[in-house]
N, C-alpha and C. Protein backbone atom coordinates (compact mmCIF):
# COMPACT_ATOMS: atom_id res chain seq x y z
N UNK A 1 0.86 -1.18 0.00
CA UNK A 1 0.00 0.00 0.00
C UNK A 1 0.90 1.23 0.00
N UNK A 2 0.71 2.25 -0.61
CA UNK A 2 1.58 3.26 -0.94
C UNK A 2 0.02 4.46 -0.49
N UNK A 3 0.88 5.77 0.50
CA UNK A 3 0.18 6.59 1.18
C UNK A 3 1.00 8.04 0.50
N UNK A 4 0.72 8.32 -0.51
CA UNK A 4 1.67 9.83 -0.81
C UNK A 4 3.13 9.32 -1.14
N UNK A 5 3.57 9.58 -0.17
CA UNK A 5 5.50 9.25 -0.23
C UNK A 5 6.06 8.16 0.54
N UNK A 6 5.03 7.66 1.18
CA UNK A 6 5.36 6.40 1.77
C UNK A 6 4.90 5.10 1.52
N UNK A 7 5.82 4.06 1.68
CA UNK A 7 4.94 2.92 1.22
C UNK A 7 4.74 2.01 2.27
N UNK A 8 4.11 1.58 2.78
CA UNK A 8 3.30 0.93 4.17
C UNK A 8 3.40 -0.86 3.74
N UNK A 9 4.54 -1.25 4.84
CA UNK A 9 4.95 -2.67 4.74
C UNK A 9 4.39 -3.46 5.78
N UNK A 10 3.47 -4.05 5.92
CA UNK A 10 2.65 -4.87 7.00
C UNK A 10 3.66 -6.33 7.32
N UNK A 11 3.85 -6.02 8.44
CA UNK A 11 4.68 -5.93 9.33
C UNK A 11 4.26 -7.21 10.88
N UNK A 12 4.99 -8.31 10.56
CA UNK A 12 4.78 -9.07 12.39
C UNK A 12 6.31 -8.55 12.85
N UNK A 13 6.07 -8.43 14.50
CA UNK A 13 6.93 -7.45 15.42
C UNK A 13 8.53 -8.51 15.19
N UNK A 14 7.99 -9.83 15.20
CA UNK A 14 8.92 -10.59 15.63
C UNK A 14 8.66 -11.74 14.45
N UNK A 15 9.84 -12.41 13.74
CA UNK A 15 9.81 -13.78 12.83
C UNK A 15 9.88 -15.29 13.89
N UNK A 16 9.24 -15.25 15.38
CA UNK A 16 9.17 -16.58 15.69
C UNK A 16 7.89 -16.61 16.41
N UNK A 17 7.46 -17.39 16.15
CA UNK A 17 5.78 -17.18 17.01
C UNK A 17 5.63 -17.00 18.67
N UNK A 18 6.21 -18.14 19.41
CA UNK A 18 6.18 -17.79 20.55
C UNK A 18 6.79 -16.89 21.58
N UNK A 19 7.58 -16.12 20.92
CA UNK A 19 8.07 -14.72 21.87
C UNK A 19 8.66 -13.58 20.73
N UNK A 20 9.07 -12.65 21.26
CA UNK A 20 9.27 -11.55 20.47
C UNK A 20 10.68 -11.57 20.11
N UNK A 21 11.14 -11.25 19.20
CA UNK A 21 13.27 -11.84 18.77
C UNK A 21 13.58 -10.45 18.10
N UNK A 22 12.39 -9.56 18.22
CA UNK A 22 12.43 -8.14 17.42
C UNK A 22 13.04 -7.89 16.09
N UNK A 23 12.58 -9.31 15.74
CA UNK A 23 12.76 -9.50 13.98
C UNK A 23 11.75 -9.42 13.18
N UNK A 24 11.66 -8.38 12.38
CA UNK A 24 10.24 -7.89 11.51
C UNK A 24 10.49 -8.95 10.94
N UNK A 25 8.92 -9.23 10.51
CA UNK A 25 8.78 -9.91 9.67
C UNK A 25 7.69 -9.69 8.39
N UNK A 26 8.11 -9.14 7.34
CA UNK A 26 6.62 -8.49 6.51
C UNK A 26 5.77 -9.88 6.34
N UNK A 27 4.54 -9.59 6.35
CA UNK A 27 3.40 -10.45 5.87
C UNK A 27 3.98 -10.44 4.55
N UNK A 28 3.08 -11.94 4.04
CA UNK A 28 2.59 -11.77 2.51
C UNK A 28 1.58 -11.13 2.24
N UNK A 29 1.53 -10.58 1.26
CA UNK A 29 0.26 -10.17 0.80
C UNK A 29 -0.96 -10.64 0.66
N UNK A 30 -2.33 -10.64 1.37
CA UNK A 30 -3.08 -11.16 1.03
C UNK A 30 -3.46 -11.93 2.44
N UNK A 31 -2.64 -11.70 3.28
CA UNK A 31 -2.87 -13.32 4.61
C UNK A 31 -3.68 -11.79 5.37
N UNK A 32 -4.18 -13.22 6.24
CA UNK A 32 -4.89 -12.35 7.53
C UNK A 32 -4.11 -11.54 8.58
N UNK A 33 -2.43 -11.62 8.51
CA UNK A 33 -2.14 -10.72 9.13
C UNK A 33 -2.21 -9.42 8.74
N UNK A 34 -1.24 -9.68 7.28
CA UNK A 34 -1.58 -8.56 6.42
C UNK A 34 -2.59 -7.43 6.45
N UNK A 35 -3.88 -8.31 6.14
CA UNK A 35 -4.84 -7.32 5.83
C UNK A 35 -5.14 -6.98 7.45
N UNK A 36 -5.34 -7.74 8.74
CA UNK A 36 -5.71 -7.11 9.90
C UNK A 36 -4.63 -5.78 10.14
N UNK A 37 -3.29 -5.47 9.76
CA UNK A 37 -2.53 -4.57 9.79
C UNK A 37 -3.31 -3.30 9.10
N UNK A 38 -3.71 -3.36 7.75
CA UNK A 38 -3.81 -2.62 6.86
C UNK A 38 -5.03 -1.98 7.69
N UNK A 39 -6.49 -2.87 8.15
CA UNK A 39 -7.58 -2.39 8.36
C UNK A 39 -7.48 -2.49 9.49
N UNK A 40 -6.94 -1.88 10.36
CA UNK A 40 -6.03 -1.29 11.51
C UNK A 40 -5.56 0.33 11.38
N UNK A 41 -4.70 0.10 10.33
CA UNK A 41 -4.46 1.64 9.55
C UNK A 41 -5.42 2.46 8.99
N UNK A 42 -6.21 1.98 8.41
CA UNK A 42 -7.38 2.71 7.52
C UNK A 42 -8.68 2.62 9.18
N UNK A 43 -8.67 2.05 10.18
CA UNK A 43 -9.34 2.31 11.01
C UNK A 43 -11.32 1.46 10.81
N UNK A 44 -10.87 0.67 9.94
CA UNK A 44 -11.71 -0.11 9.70
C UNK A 44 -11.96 -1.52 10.16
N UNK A 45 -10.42 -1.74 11.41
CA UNK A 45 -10.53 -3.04 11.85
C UNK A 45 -11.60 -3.15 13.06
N UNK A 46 -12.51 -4.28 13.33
CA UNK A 46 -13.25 -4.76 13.98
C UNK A 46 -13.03 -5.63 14.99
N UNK A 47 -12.17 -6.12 14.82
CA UNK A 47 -11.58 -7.12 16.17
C UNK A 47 -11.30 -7.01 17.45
N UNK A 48 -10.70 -7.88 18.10
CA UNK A 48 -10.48 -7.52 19.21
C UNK A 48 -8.91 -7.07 19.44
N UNK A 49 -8.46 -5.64 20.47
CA UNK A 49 -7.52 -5.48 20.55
C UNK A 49 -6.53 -6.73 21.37
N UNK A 50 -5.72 -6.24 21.10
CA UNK A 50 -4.37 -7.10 22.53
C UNK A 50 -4.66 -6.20 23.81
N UNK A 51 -4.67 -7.38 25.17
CA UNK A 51 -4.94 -6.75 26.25
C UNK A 51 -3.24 -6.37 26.23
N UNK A 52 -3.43 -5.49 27.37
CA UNK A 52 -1.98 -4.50 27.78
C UNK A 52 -1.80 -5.04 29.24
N UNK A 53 -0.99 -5.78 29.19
CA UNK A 53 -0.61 -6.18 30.96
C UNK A 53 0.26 -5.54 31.45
C-alpha cells in the first residue's frame, strides 16, 4: 500500500511465534495478518484489541 511518499509494509513485530526476537517480519500479501494490519491503519478493523498487561 503506498500513502503519498510512503509505502506501508505490513509488518509481524517478531519472525518466531512464541516470543518476540524483534525480527520484523513483513506479511505476505493477502494473509490475515496482512490485511488485519492494513484495516487497523485505515481504522476499519473490527476485532479484538491485545490486552496490555
Amino acid at each position: 500500500m503506498t500513502l503519498g511518499e510512503l509505502s506501508i509494509v505490513p509488518c509481524n513485530v517478531s519472525s518466531v511465534p512464541d516470543r518476540n526476537n524483534f525480527q520484523p517480519m513483513p506479511y505476505e500479501t493477502g494473509t490475515e495478518g496482512y490485511e488485519r494490519v492494513l484495516q487497523k491503519l485505515d481504522g476499519s478493523w473490527a476485532g479484538p484489541d491485545l490486552p496490555i498487561q
